[in-house]
Protein backbone atom coordinates (compact mmCIF):
# COMPACT_ATOMS: atom_id res chain seq x y z
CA UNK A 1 -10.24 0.61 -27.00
CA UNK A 2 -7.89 -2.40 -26.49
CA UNK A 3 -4.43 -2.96 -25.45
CA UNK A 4 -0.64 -2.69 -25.67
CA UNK A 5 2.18 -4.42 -24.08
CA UNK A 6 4.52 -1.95 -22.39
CA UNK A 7 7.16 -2.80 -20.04
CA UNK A 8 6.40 -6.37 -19.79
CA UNK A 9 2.44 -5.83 -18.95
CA UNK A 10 -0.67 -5.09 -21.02
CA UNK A 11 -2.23 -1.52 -20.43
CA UNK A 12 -5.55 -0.94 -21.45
CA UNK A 13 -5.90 1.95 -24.16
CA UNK A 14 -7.82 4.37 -26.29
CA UNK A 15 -6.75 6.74 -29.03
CA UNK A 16 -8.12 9.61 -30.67
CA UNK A 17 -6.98 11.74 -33.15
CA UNK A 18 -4.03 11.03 -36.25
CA UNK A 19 -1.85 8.28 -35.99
CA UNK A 20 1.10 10.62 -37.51
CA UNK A 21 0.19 13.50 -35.04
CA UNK A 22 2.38 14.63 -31.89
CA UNK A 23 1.76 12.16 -29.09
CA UNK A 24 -0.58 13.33 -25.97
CA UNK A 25 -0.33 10.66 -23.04
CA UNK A 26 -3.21 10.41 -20.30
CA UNK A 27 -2.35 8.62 -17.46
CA UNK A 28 -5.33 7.58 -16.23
CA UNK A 29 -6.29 8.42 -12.39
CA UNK A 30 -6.54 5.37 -11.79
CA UNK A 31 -8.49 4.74 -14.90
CA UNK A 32 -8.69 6.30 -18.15
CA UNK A 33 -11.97 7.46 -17.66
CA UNK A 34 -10.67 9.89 -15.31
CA UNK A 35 -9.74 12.35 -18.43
CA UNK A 36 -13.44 13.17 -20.07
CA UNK A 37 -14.16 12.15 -23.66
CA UNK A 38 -14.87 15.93 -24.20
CA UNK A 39 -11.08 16.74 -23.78
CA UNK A 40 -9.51 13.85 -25.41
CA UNK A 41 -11.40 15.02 -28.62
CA UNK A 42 -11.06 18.46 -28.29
CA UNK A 43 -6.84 17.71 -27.89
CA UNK A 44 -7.37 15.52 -30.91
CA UNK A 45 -9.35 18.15 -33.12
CA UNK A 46 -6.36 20.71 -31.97
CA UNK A 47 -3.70 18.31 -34.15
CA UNK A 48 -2.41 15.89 -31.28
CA UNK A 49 -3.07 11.85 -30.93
CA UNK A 50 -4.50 11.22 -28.21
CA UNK A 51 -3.83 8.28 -26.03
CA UNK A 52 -5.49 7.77 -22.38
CA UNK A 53 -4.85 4.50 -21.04
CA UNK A 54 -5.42 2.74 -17.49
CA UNK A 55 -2.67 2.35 -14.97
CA UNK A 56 -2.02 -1.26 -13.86
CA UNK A 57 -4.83 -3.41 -11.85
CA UNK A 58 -7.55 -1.31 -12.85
CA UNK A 59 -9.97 -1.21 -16.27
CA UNK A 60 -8.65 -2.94 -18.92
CA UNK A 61 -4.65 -3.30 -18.16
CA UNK A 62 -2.83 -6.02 -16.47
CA UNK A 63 -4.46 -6.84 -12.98
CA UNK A 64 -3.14 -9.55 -10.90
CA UNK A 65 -3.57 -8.43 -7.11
CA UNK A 66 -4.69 -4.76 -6.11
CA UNK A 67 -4.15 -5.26 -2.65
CA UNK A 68 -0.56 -6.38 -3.08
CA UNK A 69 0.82 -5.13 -5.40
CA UNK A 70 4.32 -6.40 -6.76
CA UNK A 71 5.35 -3.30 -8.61
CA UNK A 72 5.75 0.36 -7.28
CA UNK A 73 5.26 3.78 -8.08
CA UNK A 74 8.68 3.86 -10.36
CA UNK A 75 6.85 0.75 -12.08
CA UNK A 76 4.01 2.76 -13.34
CA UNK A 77 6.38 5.51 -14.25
CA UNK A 78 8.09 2.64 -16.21
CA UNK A 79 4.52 2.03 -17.91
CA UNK A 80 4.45 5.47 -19.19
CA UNK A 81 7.57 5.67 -20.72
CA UNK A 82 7.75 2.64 -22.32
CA UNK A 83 4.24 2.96 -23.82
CA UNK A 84 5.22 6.26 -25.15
CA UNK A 85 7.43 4.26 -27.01
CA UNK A 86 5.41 1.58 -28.04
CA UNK A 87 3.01 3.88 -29.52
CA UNK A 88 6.23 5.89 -31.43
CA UNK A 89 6.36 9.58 -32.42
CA UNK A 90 9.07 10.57 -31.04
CA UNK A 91 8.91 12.50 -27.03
CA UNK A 92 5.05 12.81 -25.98
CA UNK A 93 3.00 15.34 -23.91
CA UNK A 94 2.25 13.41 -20.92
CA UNK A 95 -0.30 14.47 -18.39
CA UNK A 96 -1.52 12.72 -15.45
CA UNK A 97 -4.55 13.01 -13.12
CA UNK A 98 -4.95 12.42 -9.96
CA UNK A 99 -2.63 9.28 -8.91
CA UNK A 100 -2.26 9.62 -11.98
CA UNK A 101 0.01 12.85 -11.70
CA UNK A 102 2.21 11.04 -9.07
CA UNK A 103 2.64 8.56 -12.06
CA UNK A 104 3.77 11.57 -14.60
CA UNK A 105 5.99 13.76 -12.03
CA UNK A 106 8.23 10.39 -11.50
CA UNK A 107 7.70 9.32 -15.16
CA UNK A 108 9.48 12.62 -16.38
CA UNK A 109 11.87 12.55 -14.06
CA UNK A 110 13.37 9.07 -14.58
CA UNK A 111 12.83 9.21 -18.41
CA UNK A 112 13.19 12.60 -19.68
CA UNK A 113 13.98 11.36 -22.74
CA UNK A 114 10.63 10.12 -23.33
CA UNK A 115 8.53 13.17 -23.01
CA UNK A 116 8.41 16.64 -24.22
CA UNK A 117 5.49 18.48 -21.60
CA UNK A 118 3.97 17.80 -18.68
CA UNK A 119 0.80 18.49 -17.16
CA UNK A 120 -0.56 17.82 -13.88
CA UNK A 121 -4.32 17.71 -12.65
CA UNK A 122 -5.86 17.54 -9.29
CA UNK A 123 -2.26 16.02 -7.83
CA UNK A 124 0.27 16.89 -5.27
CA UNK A 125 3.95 16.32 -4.68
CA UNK A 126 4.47 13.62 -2.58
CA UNK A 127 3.22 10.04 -2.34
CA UNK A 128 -0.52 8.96 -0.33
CA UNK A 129 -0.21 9.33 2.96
CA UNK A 130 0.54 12.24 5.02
CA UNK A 131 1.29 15.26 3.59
CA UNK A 132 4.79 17.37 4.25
CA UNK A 133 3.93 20.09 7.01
CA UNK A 134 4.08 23.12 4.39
CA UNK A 135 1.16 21.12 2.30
CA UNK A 136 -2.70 21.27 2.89
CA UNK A 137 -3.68 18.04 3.61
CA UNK A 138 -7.24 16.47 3.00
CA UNK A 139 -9.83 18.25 4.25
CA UNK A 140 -11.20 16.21 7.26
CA UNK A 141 -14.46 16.53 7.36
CA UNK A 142 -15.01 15.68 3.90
CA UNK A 143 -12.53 12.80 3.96
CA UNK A 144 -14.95 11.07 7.05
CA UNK A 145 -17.99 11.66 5.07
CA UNK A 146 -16.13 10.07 1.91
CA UNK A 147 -14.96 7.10 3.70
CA UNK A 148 -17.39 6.42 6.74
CA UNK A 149 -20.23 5.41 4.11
CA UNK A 150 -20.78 1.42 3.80
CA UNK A 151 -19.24 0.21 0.51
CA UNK A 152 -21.79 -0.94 -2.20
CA UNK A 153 -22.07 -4.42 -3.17
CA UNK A 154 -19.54 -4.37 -6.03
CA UNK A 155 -21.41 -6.97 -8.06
CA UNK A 156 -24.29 -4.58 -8.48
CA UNK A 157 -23.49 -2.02 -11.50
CA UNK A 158 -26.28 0.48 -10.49
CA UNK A 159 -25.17 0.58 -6.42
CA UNK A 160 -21.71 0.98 -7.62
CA UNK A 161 -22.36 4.37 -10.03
CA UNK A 162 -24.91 5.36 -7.05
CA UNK A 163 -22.18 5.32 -4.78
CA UNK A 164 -19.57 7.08 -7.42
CA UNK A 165 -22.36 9.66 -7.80
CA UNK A 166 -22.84 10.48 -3.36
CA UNK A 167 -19.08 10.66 -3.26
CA UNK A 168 -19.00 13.03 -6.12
CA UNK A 169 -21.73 15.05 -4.30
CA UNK A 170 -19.46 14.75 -1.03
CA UNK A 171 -16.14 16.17 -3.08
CA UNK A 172 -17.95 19.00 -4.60
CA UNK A 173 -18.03 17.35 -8.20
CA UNK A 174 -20.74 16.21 -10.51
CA UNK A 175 -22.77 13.67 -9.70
CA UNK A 176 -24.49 13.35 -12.36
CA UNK A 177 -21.23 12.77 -14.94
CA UNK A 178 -19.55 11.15 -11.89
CA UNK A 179 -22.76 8.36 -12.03
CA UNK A 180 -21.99 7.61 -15.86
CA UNK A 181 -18.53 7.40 -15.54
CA UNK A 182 -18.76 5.04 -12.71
CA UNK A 183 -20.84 2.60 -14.42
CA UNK A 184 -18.59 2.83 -17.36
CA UNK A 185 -15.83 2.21 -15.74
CA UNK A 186 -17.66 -0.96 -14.13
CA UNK A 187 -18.29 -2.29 -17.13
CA UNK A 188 -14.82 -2.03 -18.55
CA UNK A 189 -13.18 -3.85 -15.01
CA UNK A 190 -12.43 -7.31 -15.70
CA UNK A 191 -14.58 -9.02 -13.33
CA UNK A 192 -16.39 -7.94 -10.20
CA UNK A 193 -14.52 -9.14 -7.00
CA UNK A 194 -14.27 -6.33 -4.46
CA UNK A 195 -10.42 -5.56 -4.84
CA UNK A 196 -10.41 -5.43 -8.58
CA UNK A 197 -13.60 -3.03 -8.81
CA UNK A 198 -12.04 -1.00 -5.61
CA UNK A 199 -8.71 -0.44 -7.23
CA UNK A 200 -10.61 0.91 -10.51
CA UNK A 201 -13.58 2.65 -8.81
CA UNK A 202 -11.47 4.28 -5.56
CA UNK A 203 -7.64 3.61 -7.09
CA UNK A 204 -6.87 1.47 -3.56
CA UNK A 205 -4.20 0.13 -5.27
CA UNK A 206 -2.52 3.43 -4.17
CA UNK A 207 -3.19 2.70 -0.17
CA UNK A 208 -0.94 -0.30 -0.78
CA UNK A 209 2.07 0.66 -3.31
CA UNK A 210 5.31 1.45 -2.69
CA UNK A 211 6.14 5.00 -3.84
CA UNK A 212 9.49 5.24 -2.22
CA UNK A 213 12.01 7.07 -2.82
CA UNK A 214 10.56 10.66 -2.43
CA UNK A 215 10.44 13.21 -5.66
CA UNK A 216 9.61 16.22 -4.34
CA UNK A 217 12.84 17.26 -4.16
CA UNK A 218 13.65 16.76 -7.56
CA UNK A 219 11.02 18.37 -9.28
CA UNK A 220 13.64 21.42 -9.98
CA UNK A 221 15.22 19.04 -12.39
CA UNK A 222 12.04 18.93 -14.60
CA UNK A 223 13.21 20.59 -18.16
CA UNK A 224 10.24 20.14 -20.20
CA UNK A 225 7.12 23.02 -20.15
CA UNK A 226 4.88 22.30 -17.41
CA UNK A 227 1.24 23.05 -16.41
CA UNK A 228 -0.55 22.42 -13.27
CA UNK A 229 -4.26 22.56 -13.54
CA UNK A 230 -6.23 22.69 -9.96
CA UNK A 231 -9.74 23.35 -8.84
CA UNK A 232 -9.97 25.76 -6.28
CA UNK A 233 -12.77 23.79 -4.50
CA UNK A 234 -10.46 20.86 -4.18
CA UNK A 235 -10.76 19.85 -0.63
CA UNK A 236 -9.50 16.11 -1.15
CA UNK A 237 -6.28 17.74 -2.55
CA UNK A 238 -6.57 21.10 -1.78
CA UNK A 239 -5.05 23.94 -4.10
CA UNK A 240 -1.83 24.66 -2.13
CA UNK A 241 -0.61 21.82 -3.46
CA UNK A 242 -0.74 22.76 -6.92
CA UNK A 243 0.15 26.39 -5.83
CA UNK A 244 3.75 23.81 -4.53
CA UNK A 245 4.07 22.19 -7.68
CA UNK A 246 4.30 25.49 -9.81
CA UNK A 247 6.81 26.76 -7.63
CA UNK A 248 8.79 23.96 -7.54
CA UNK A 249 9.24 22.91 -11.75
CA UNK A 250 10.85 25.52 -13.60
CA UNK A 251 8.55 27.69 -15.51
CA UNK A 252 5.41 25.59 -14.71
CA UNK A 253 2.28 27.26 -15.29
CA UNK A 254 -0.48 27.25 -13.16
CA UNK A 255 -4.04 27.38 -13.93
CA UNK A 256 -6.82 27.45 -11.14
CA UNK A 257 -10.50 26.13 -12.15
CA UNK A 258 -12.04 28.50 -10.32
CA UNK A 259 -15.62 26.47 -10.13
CA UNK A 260 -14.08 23.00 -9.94
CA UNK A 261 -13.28 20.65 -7.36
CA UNK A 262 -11.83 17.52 -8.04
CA UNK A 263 -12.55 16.33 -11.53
CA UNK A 264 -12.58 18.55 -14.82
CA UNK A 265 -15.88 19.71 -15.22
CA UNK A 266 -17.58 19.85 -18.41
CA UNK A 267 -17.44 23.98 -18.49
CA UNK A 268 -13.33 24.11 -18.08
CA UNK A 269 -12.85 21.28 -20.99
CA UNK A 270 -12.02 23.94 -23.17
CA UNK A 271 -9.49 26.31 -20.98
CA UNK A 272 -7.86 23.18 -20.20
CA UNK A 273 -7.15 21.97 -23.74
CA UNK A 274 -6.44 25.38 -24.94
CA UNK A 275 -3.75 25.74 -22.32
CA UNK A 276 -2.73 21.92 -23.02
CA UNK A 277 -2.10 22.76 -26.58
CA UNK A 278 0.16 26.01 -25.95
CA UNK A 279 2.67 23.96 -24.13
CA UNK A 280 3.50 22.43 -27.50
């Protein structure tokens, strides 16, 4: 791991794969962690480099102040493009999860130039916040449980992954893998004041970022080959989202993890990366 400057700010990164081979670009959800090891080397063994790197104020990129931020959602776009640059190749695959997709749907549509595919996990088409009428929003009940907990005390490592792992539980995901990734992250965030370890742990950051103008309505303009990956058990965003983001991008393709919910579970790593690779 370590870091490249991009569009004025340092973004914390991690590469797999050849140096000389086409670019793949994780945008991290809110952290690179988000996209499992298991897939980054799979991409990698299937010919691509493989770069997943954190989005501002969390893990190891630029972090000033995650509960004001002074850049928006067009800034992270930004990020992505020029790192894609940075890194050199030529146009890469980007893919975002999570926030992370909000990041990539804006990031290909104000710099088409930079990218050649897109895929989108566990995301929807419009900005935190309420949903547009013809979109599931979060499911409620699991959204109170999520949130009405007590936060951990964010300078203990172990009460921070234990509280990764009962949200996991609460989202229909892993704890188990959601535990260890927790703690890695923690140990990767530069410092352990509540904001900073929020906005890498929870992606806060989000709650407070401006992510005006809209881009739903734009999505049609997307040129590149596009897949949406979704887990039907989603209920945080649930699959009628991703069902609205296939529609909407010319010739997107959609694939539905039957048996997931919010993350990538360890059983769909390969259908994903398969699919990944036969966008090009």
């Amino acid at each position: 791991m370590t870091t490249v400057n991009a569009n004025g700010v340092d973004l914390g990164v991690e590469s797999f794969g050849d140096d000389d081979a086409p670019l793949v670009l994780l945008a991290g959800g809110t952290t690179m962690l988000s996209w499992p090891d298991a897939l980054c080397e799979r991409l990698a063994a299937g010919g691509r480099r493989v770069v997943r790197y954190d989005l501002r104020d969390c893990g190891e990129s630029t972090t000033t102040d995650p509960e004001a931020p002074a850049y928006t959602l067009r800034g992270l776009a930004a990020d992505a493009a020029a790192l894609a640059d940075a890194l050199g190749g030529g146009p890469a695959h980007l893919a975002g999860i999570g926030v992370g997709g909000m990041v990539a749907q804006v990031a290909v549509l104000d710099h088409p130039g930079a990218f050649s595919a897109l895929t989108l996990v566990g995301t929807r088409p419009v900005a935190p916040g309420p949903a547009d009428a013809d979109l599931p929003d979060h499911d409620g009940a699991m959204l109170r449980r999520l949130f009405g907990r007590p936060m951990p005390e964010w300078t203990d490592r172990e009460a921070v992954a234990e509280y990764a792992a009962a949200g996991a539980e609460i989202r229909g995901d892993d704890p188990v893998a959601a535990r260890a990734t927790a703690a890695r992250v923690w140990d990767r965030t530069p410092g352990t004041a509540p904001p900073v370890q929020m906005a890498s742990q929870m992606g806060t950051v989000f709650s407070r970022l401006d992510c005006t103008p809209r881009w739903r309505e734009r999505l049609p303009e997307i040129q590149v080959p596009a897949l949406v990956v979704h887990g039907r058990r989603d209920r945080f965003f649930p699959v009628g989202n991703a069902e609205a983001l296939a529609r909407e991008i010319p010739g997107a393709r959609l694939l539905v993890l039957q048996e997931a919910a919010n993350a990538i579970p360890d059983a769909a790593v390969g259908e994903v990366t398969d699919t990944m690779l036969g966008l090009g």
